[in-house]
Every structure is written in C-alpha cells, then in structure tokens.
C-alpha atoms as a PDB file:
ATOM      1  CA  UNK A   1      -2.398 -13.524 -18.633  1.00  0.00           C
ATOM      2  CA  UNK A   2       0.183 -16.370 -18.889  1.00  0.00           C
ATOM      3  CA  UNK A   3       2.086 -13.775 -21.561  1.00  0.00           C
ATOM      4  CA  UNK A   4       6.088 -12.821 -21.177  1.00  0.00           C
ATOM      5  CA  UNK A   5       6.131  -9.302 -20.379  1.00  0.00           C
ATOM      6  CA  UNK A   6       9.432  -6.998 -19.840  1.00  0.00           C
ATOM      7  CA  UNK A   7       9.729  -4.064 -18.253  1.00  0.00           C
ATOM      8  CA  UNK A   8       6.095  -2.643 -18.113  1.00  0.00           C
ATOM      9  CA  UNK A   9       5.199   0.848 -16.364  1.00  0.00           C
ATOM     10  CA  UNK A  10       2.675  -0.396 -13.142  1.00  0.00           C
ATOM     11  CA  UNK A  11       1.653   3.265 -12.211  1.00  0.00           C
ATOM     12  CA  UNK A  12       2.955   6.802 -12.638  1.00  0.00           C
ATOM     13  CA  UNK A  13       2.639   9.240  -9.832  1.00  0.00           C
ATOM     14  CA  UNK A  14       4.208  12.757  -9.086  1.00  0.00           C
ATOM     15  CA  UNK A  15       4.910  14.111  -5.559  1.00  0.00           C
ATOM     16  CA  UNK A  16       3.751  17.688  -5.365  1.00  0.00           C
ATOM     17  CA  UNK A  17       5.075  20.356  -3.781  1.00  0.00           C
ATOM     18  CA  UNK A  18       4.692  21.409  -0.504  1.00  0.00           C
ATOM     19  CA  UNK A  19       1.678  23.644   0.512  1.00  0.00           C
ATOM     20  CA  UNK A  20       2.464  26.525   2.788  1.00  0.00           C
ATOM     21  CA  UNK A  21       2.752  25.473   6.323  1.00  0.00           C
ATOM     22  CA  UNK A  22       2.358  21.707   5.860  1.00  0.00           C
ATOM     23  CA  UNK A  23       5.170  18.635   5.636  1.00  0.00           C
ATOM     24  CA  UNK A  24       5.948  17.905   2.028  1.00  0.00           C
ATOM     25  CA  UNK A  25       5.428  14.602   0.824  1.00  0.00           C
ATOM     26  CA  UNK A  26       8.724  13.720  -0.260  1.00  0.00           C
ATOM     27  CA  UNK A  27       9.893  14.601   3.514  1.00  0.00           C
ATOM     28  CA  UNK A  28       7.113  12.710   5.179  1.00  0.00           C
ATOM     29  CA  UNK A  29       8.533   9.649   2.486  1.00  0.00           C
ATOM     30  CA  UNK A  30      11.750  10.068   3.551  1.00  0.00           C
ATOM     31  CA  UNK A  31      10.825   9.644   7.143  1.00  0.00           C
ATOM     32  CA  UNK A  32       9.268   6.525   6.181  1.00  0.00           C
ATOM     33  CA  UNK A  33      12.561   4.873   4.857  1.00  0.00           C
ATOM     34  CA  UNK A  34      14.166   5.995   7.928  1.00  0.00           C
ATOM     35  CA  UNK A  35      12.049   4.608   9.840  1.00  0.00           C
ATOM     36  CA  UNK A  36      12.648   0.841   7.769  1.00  0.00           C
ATOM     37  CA  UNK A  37       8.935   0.952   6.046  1.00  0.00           C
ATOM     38  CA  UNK A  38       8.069  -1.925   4.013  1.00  0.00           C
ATOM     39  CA  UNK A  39       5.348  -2.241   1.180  1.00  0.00           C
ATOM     40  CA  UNK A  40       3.609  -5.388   0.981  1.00  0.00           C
ATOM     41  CA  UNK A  41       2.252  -6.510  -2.482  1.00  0.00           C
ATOM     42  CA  UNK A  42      -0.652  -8.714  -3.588  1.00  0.00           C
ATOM     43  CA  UNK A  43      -0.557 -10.733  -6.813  1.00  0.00           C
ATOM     44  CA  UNK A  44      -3.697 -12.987  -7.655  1.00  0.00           C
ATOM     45  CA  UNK A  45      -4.197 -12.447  -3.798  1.00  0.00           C
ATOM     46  CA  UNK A  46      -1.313 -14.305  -2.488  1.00  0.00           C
ATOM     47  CA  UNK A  47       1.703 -12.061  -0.897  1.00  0.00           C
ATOM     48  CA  UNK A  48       4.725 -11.336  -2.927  1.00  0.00           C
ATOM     49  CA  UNK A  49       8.240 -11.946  -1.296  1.00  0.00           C
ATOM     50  CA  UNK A  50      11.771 -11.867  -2.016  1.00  0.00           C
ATOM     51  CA  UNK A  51      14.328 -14.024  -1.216  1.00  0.00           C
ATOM     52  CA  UNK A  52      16.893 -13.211   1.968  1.00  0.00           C
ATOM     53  CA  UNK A  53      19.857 -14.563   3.562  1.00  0.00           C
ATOM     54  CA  UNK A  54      20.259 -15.217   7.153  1.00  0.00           C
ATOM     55  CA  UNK A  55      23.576 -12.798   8.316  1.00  0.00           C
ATOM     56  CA  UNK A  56      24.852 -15.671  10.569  1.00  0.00           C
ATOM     57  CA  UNK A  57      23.831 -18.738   9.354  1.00  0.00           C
ATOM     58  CA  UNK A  58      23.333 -18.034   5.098  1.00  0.00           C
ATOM     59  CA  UNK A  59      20.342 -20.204   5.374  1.00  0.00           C
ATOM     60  CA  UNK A  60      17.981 -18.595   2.264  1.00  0.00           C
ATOM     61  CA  UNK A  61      14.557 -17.887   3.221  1.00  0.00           C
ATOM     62  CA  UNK A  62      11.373 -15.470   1.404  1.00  0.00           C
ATOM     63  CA  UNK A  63      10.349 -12.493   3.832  1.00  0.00           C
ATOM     64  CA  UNK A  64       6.954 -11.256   2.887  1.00  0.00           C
ATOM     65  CA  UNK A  65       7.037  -7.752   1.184  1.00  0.00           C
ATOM     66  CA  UNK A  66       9.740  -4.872   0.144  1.00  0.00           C
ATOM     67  CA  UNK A  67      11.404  -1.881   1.957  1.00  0.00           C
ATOM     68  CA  UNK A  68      10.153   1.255   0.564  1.00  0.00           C
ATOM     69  CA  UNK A  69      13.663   2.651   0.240  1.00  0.00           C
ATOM     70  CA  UNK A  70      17.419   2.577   1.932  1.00  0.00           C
ATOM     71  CA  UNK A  71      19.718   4.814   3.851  1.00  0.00           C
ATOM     72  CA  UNK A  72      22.892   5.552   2.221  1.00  0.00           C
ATOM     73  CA  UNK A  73      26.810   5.824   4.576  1.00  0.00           C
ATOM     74  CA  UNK A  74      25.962   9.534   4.569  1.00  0.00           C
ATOM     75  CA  UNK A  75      22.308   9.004   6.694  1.00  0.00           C
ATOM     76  CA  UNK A  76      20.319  10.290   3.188  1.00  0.00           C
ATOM     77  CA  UNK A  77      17.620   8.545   2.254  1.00  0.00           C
ATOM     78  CA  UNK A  78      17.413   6.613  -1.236  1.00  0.00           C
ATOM     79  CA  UNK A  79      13.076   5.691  -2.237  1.00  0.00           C
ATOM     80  CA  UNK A  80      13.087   2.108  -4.240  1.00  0.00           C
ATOM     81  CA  UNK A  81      11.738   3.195  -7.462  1.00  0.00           C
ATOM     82  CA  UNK A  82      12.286   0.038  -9.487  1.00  0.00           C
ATOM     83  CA  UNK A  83      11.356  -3.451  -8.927  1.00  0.00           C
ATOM     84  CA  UNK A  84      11.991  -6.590 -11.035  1.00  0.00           C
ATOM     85  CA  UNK A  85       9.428  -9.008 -10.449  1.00  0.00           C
ATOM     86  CA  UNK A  86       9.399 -13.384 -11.431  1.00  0.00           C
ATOM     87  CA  UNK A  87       5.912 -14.513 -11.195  1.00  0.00           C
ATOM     88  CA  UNK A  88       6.027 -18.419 -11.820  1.00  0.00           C
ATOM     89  CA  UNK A  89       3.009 -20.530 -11.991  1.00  0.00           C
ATOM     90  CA  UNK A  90       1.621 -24.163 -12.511  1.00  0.00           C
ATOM     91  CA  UNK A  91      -0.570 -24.824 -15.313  1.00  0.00           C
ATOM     92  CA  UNK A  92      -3.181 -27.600 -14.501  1.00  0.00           C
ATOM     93  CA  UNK A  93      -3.470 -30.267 -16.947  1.00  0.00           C
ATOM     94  CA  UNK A  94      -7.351 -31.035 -16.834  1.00  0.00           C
END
C-alpha cells in the first residue's frame, strides 16, 4: 500500500476451447460486448469510474464501471484487455 506501481499483471486467464456441442466462451464473450456489457470494479470497497463527456452538452462527469469490450465499423467485436488505472488518496494527518 501507498507504493507507485506501473504496469502490474492483476490476473491471467485463458479461454478454452469449445467442448463438443456447447457455445464457446469466446462466442458467448463476444455476445456480451454486443450486447454493451459493462464490468464494475471495487477498490477498498468503493466503485471505480472513469471519466465521460456528455455528446451534447461536453459537461465531464464519472459513470460507474467499464465496458467489457467495443464493436468495430465492420460489426466485429474487440474484448478490453488493458486498463490503466489512477487511484488517488488522502493521507490523514493524525
């Protein structure tokens, strides 16, 4: 805690393949982005957010959690496998 850390590995995982007659997992993922699927973090137990702009008016705001992944101009879908997080904090003086 309270040390600068760059670029540090979270988790690992690998998608297997498909077993005979059922949906593979990297399909049923890619349904998921399709469909506009966010993931919503904890840190410390208070929500992580990112910051947004409002299309019409530019007004900044935070919006709770992250999409899972995007669709590209050709309808495929692209998984979010990197994220670059800013955790700021207060240090009490006691």
């Amino acid at each position: 805690m309270l040390e600068d850390e760059s670029c540090r590995i979270l988790c690992r995982t690998t998608i297997p393949a498909p077993r005979t007659g059922q949906v593979s997992d990297g399909h049923f993922i890619n349904q998921r982005i399709k469909e506009s699927y966010s993931l919503n973090w904890l840190i410390d137990g208070l929500p992580a957010a990112r910051i947004r702009s409002d299309p019409q008016s530019g007004e900044r705001f935070y919006s709770v959690g992250f999409e899972l992944g995007s669709v590209d101009s050709l309808g495929s879908p692209l998984l979010n496998t990197h994220y670059e997080i800013t955790v700021d904090y207060h240090v009490l003086a006691l």
